[in-house]
Protein backbone atom coordinates (compact mmCIF):
# COMPACT_ATOMS: atom_id res chain seq x y z
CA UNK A 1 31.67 88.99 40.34
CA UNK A 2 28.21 88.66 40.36
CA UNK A 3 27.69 87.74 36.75
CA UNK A 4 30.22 85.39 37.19
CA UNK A 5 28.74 83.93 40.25
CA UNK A 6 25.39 83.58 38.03
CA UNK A 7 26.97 82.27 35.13
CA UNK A 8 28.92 79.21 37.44
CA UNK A 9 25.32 78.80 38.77
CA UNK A 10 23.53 78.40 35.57
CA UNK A 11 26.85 76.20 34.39
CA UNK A 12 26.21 73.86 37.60
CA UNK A 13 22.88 73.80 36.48
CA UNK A 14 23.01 73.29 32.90
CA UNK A 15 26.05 70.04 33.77
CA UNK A 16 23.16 68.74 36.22
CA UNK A 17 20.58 68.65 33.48
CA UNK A 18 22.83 66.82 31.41
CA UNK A 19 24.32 64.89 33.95
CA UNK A 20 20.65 64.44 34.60
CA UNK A 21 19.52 63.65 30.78
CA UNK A 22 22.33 61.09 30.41
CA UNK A 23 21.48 58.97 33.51
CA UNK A 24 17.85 59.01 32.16
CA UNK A 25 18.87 58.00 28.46
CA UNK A 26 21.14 55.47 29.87
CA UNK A 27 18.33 54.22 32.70
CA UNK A 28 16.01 53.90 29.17
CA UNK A 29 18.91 51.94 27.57
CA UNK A 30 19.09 49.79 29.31
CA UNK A 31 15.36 49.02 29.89
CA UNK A 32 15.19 48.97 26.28
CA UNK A 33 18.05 46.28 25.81
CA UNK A 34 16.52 44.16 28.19
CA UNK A 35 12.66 44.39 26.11
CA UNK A 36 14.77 43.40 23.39
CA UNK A 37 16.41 40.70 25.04
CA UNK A 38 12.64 39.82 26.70
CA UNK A 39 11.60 40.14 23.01
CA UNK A 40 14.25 37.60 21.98
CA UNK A 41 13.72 35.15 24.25
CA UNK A 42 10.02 35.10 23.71
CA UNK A 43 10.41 35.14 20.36
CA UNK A 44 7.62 36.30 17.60
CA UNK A 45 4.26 36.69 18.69
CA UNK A 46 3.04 35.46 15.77
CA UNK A 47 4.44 32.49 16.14
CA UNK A 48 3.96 31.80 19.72
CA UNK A 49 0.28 31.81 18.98
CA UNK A 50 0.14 29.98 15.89
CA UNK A 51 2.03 27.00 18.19
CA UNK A 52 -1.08 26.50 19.87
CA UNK A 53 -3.28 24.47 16.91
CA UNK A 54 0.16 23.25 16.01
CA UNK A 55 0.15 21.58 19.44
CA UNK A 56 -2.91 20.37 19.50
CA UNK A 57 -2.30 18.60 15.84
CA UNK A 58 1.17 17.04 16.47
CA UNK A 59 -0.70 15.83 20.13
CA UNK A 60 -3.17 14.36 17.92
CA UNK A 61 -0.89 12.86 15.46
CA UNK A 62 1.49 10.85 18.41
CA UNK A 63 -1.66 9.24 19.74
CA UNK A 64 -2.62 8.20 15.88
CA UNK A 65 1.02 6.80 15.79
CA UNK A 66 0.79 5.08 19.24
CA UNK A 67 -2.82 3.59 18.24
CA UNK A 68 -1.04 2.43 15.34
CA UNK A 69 0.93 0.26 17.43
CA UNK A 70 -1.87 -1.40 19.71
CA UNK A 71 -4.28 -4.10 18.52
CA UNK A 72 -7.42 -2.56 18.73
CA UNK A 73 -9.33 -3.89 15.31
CA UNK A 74 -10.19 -1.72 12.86
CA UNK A 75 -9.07 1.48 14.56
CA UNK A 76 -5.69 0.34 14.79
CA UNK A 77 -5.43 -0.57 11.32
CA UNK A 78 -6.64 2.47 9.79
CA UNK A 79 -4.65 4.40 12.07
CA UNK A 80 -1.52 2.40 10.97
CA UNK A 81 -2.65 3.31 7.07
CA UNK A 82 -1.70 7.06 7.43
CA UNK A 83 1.97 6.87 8.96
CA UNK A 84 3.12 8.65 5.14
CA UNK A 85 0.67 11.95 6.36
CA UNK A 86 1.79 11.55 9.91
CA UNK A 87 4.89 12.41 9.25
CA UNK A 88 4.19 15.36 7.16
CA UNK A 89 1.65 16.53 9.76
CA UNK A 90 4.43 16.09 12.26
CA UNK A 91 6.82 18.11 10.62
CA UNK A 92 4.60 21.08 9.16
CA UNK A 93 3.73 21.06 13.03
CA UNK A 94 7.16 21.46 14.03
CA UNK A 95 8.07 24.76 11.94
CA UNK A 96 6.24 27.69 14.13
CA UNK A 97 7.63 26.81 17.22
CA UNK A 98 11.13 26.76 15.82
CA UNK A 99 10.35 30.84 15.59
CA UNK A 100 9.09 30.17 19.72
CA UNK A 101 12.00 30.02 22.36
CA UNK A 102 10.17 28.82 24.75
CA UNK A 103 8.14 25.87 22.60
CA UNK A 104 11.20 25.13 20.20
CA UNK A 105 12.87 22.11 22.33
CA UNK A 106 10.01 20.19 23.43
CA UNK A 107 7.98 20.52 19.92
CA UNK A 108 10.78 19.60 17.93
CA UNK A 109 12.15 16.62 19.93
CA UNK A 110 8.14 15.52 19.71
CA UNK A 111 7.53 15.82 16.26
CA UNK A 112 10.59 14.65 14.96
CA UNK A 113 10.66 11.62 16.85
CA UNK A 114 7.82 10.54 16.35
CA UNK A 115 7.69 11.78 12.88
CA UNK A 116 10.89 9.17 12.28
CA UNK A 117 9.03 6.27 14.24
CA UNK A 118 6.63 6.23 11.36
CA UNK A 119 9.13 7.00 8.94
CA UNK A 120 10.53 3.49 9.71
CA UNK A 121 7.95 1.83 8.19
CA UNK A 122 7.50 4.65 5.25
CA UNK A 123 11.17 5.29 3.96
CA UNK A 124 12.17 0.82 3.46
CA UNK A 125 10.55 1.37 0.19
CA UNK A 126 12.16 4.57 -1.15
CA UNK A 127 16.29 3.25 -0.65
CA UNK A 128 17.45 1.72 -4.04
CA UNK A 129 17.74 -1.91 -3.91
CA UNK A 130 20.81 -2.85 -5.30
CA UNK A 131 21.38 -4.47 -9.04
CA UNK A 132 21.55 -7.88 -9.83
CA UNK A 133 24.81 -9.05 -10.58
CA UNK A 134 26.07 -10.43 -13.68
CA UNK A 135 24.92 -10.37 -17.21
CA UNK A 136 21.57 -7.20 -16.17
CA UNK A 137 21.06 -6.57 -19.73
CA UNK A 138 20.49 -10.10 -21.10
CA UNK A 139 18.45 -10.54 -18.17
CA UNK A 140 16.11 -7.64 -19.08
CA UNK A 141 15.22 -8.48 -22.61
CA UNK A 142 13.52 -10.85 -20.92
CA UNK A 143 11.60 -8.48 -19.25
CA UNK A 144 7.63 -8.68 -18.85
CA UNK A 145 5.21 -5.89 -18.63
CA UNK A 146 2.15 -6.43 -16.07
CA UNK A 147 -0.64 -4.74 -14.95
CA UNK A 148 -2.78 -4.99 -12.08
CA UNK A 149 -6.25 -3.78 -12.59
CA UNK A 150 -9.29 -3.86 -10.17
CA UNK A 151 -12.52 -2.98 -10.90
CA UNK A 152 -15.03 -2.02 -7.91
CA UNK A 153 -18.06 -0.84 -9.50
CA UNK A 154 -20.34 -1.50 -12.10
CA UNK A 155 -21.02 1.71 -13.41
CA UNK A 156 -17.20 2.34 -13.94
CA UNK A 157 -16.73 3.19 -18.03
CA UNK A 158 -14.46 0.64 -19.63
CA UNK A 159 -13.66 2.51 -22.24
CA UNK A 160 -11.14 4.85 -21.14
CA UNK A 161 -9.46 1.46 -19.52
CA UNK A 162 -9.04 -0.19 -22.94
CA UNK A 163 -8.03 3.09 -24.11
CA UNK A 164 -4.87 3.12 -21.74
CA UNK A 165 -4.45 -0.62 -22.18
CA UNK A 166 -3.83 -0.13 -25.39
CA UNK A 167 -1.32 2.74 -24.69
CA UNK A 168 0.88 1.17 -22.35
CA UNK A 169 0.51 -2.30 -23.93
CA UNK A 170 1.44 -4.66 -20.98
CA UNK A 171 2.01 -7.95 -21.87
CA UNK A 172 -0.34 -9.63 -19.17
CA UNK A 173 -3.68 -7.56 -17.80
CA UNK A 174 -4.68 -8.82 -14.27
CA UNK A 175 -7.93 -7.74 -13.58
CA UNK A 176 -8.07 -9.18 -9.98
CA UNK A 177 -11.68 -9.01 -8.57
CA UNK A 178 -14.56 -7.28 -10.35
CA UNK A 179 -18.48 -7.61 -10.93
CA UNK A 180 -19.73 -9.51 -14.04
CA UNK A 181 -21.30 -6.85 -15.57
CA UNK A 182 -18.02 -4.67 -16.36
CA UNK A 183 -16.01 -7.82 -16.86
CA UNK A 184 -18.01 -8.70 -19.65
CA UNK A 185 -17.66 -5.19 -21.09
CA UNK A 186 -14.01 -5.18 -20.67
CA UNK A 187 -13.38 -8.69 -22.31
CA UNK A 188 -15.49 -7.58 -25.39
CA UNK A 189 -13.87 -4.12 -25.95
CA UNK A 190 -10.16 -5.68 -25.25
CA UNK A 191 -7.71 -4.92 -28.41
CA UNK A 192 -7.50 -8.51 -30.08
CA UNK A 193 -3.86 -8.80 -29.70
CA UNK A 194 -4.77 -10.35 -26.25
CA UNK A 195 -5.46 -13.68 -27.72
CA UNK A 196 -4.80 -15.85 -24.41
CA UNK A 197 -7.64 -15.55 -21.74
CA UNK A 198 -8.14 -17.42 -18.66
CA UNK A 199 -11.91 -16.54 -17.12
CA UNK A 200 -12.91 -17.81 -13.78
CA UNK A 201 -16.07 -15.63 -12.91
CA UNK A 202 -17.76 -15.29 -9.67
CA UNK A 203 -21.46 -13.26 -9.06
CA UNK A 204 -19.97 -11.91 -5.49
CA UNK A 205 -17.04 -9.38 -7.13
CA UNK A 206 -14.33 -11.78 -6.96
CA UNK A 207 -14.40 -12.81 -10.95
CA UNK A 208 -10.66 -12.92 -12.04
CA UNK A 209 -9.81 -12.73 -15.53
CA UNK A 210 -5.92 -12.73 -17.01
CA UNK A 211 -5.51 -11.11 -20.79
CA UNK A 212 -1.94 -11.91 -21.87
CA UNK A 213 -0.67 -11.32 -25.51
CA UNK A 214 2.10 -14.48 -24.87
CA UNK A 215 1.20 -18.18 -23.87
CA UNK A 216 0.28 -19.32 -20.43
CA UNK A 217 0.44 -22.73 -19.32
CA UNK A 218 -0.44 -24.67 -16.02
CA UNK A 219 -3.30 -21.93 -14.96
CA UNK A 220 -5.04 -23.17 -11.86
CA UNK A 221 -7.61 -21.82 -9.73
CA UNK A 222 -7.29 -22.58 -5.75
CA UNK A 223 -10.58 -21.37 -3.38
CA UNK A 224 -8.57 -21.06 -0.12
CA UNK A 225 -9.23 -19.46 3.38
CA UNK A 226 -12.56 -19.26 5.42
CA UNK A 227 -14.32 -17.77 2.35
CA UNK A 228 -13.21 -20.03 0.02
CA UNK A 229 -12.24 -16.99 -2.46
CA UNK A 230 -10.18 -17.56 -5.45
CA UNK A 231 -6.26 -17.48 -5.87
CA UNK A 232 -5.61 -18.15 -9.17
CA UNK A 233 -1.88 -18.91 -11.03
CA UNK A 234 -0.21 -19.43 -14.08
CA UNK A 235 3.36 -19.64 -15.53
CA UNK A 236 5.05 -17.69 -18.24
CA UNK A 237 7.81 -19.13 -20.04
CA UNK A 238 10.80 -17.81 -21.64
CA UNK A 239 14.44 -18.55 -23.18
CA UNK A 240 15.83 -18.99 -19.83
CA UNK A 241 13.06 -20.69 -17.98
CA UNK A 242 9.58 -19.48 -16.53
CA UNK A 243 7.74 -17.24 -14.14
CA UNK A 244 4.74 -18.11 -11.73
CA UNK A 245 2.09 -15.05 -11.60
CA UNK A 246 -0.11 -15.58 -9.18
CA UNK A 247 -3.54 -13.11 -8.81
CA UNK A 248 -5.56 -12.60 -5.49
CA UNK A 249 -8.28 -10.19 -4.18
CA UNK A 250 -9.23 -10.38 -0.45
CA UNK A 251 -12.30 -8.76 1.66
CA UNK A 252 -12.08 -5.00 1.75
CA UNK A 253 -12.52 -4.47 5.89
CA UNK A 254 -14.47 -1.96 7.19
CA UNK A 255 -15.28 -2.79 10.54
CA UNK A 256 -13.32 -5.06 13.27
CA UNK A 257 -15.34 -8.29 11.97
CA UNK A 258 -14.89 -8.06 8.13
CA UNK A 259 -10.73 -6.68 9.29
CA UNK A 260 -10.40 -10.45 10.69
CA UNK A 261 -11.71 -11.87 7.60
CA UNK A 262 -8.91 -10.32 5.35
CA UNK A 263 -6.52 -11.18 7.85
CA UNK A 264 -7.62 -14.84 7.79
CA UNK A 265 -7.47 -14.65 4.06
CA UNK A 266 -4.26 -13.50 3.72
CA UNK A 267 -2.70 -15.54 6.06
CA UNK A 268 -4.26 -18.43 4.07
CA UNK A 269 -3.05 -17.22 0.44
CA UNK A 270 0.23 -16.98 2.60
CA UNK A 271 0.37 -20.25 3.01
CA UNK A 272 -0.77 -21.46 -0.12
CA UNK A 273 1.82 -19.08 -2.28
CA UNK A 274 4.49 -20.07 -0.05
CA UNK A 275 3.85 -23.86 -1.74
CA UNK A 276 4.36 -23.06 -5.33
CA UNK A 277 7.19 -23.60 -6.85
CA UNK A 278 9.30 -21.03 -9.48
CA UNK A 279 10.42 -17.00 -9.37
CA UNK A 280 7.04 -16.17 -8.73
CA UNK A 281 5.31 -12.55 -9.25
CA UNK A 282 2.14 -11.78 -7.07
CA UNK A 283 -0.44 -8.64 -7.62
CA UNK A 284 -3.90 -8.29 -6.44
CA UNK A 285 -5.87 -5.87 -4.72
CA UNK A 286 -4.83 -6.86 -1.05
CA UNK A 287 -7.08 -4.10 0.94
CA UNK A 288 -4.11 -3.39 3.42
CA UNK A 289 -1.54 -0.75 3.47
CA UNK A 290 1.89 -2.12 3.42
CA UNK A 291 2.20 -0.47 7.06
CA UNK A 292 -0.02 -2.85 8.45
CA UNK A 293 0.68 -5.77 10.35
CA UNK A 294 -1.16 -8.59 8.64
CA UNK A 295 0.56 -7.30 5.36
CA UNK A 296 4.15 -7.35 7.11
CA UNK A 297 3.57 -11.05 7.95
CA UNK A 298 1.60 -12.27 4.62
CA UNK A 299 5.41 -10.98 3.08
CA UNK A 300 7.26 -12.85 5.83
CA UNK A 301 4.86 -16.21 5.60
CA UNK A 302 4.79 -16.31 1.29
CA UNK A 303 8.64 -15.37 1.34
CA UNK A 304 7.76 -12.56 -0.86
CA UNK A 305 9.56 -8.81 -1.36
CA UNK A 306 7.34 -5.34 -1.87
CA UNK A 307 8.54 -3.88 -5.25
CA UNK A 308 7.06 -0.52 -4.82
CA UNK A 309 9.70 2.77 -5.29
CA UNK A 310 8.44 5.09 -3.17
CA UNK A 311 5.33 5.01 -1.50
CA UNK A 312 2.98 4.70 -4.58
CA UNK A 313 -0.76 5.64 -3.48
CA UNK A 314 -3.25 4.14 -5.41
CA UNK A 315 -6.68 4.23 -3.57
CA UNK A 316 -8.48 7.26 -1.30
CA UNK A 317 -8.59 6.38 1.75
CA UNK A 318 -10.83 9.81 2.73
CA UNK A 319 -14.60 10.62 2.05
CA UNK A 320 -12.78 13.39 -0.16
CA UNK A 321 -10.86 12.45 -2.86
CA UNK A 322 -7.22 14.08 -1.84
CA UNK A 323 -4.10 13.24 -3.05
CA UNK A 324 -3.23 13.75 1.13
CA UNK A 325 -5.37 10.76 1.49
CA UNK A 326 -4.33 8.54 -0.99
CA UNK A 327 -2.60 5.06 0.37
CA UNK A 328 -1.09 1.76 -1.54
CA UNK A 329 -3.94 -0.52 -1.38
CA UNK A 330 -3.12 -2.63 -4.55
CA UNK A 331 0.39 -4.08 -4.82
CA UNK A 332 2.89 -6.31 -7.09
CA UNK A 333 4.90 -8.19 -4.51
CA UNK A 334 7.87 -10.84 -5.83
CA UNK A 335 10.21 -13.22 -4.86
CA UNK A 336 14.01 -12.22 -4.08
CA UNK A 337 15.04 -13.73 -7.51
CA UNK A 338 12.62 -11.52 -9.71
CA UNK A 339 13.87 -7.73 -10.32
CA UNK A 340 11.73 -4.68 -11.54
CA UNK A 341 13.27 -2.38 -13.87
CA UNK A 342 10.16 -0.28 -13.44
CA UNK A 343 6.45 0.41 -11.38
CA UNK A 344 4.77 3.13 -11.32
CA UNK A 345 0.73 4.56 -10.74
CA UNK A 346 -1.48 4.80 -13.78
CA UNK A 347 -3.75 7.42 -14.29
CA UNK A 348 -7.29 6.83 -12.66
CA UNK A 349 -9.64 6.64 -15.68
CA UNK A 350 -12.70 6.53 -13.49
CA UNK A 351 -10.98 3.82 -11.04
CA UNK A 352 -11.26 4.19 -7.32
CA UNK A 353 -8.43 2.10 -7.46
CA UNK A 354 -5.53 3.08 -9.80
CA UNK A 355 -3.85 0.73 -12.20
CA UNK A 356 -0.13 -0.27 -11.23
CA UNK A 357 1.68 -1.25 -13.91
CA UNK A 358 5.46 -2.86 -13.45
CA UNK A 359 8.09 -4.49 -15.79
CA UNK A 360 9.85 -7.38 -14.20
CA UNK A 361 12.75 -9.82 -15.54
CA UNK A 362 14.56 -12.74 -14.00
CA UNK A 363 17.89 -11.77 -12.52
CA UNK A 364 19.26 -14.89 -12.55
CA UNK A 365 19.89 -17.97 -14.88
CA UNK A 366 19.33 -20.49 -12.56
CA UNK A 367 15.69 -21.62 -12.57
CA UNK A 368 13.71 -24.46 -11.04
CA UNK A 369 12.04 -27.34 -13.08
CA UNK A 370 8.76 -26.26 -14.23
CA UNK A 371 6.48 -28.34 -12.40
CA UNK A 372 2.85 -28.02 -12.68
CA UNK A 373 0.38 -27.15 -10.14
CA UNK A 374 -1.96 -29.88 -8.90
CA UNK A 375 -5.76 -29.49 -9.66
CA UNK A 376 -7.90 -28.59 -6.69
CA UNK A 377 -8.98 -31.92 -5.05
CA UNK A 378 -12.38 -33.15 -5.30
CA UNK A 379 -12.25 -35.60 -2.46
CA UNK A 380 -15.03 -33.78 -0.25
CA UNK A 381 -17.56 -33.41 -3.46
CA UNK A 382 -16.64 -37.14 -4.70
CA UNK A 383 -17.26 -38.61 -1.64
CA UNK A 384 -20.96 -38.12 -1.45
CA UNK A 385 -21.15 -39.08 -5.08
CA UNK A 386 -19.64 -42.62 -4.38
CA UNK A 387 -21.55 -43.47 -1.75
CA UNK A 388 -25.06 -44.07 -3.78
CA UNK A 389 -22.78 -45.91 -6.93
CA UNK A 390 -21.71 -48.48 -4.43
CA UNK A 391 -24.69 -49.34 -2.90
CA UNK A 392 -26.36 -49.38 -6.49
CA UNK A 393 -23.54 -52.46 -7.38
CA UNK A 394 -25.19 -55.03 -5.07
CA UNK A 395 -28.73 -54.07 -6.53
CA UNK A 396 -27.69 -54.83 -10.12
CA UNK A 397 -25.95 -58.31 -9.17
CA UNK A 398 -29.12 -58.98 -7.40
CA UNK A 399 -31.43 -57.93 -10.15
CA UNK A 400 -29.16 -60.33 -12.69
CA UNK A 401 -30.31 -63.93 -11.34
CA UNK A 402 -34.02 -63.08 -10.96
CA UNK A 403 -33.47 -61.42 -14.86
CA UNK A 404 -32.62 -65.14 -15.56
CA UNK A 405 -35.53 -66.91 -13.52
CA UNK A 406 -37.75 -64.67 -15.50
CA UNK A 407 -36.13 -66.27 -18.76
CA UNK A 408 -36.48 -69.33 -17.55
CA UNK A 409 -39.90 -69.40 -16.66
């Protein structure tokens, strides 16, 4: 009886040390299920800390965009000229907090947002415009090749330019704005198959010179805006009827002062583009991005269309030359009845800003008369002129009868 009493004993005791061991393993259980679910709602470490900088970016990158929006000079419009690397700033910022709980929500409804506010003015350009309709094909045989080339500096080597020139042989070379020096290089070392030249050179980096292996005819030069800086046009012709190319450089702005100047100048090629006649086929070295204002309303006021395919960088904006900080400064803008069957970037060759090369046809028959541009009046350098030739009239009647006296004597 005894052993048996000890052996229940040491039975009781044995099922309350398991009875025991259980409650503890299920007590630590459930503590552990709840660390895990603490562990899951927190999310990774890792990535709760790497938020942080990602915070302070994308905060950095919605005042940028909202700047962009306010008229404040200079800073505004550089801060409108980076909405293409806002919005991959916003999203790379968006991607560690997606691996936060607690940061997810409010980081990704920021960042995408405004990520897609500057994505309105970014994505226009990279949706297919659609085809002209009827005969395309005819059309294109009509097709044009053009180049728009700006030289900034006069140490820049021309030969390497000539060089690709001669590789991509466009029909027409606009070189829109450049010092004498390398323009005089340039127009020496061009292949000899670009027999038609119209010069118009200036000491002050505004010469504009137009190499074209076909005919030109009607070339004008117009000084218009406060500056009085050159716009210069000419027509090319063609089996079905002619184009207008027109060439333009305006002031590169780098503070609030010199940003009004380009603004007045555009607004006054605007106005004067907006006259001519024709399909008509603009390039030039505009020192805007298309995201800023003045550029959205020298398109509206010139009733002209971006032809860009995507959004085609082709200066640094940066003190480092980055691809991150490239930004379309030069562009080839046309009217609604002149199609592009391509434009693209060249390569650099020593340029700060790149070539852009397109190929552009008619896409329709119909065509305006061909109507010549008027020469620049001369009424405000002819007037001081006449002024001395008609007093000088009454003199010479005067001088006529005394002449005679003289005779007679």
């Amino acid at each position: 009886m005894e052993s048996e009493t000890q052996n229940l004993g040491t039975d009781t005791t044995s099922s309350d040390n398991i009875a025991a061991t259980s409650s503890s393993d299920g007590v630590a259980a459930t503590g552990g299920a709840k660390k895990k679910a603490k562990k899951k709602d927190s999310g990774s470490d890792l990535a709760f800390f790497a938020s942080f900088p990602c915070i302070v970016i994308a905060i950095a990158a919605v005042a940028v965009t909202v700047v962009g929006f306010v008229p404040m000079g200079f800073i505004g419009y550089m801060c409108a000229s980076v909405r293409a690397q806002l919005i991959i700033v916003l999203l790379i910022c968006a991607v560690p907090p997606l691996f936060s709980p607690p940061l997810r929500l409010p980081m990704l409804i920021t960042c995408v947002v405004f990520a897609a506010v500057n994505a309105a003015f970014v994505v226009p350009c990279m949706i297919p415009k659609p085809e002209p309709t009827g005969d395309v094909k005819s059309l294109q045989v009509l097709s044009t090749r053009v180049m728009q080339l700006s030289i900034d500096d006069e140490a820049t080597p021309i030969e390497p330019i000539v060089e690709q020139i001669t590789a991509l042989h466009p029909e027409i070379v606009c070189l829109t704005g450049s010092p004498m020096q390398p323009l005089l290089k340039l127009s020496e070392q061009m292949p000899p198959n670009y027999m038609h030249r119209e010069t118009f050179p200036r000491d002050d980096g505004y010469a504009m010179v137009i190499y074209s292996q076909v005919p030109l005819k009607g070339t004008r030069l117009r000084k218009v805006g406060p500056a009085k800086l050159p716009l210069v046009s000419t027509t090319i012709h063609f089996d079905y009827g002619w184009n207008r190319l027109i060439m333009l450089k305006v002031p590169d702005p780098t503070d609030d002062k010199s940003l009004e100047k380009r603004n007045q100048q555009l607004a006054a090629c605007a106005k004067a583009i907006k006259e001519m006649s024709g399909r008509k086929i603009v390039v030039g070295n505009f020192n805007t991005t298309p995201y800023a204002v003045a550029f959205g309303s020298f398109l509206k006021d010139a009733d002209l269309e971006d032809t860009r395919i995507g959004v085609q960088p082709n200066w640094n904006l940066g003190p480092i030359d980055l691809f991150v900080t490239h930004v379309p400064a030069d562009h080839i803008l046309a009217t609604s009845n002149v199609s592009f069957k391509s434009r693209y970037v060249c390569a650099p060759m020593g340029l700060k800003h790149r070539p852009l090369l397109g190929d552009f046809y008619p896409n329709t028959k119909e065509n305006e008369p061909y109507t010549e541009e008027p020469a620049e009046p001369a009424a405000e350098t002819a007037a001081p002129a006449s002024e001395p030739a008609a007093e000088s009239k009454p003199q010479a009647a005067d001088e006529k009868p005394k002449k005679r006296r003289r005779r007679a004597k």
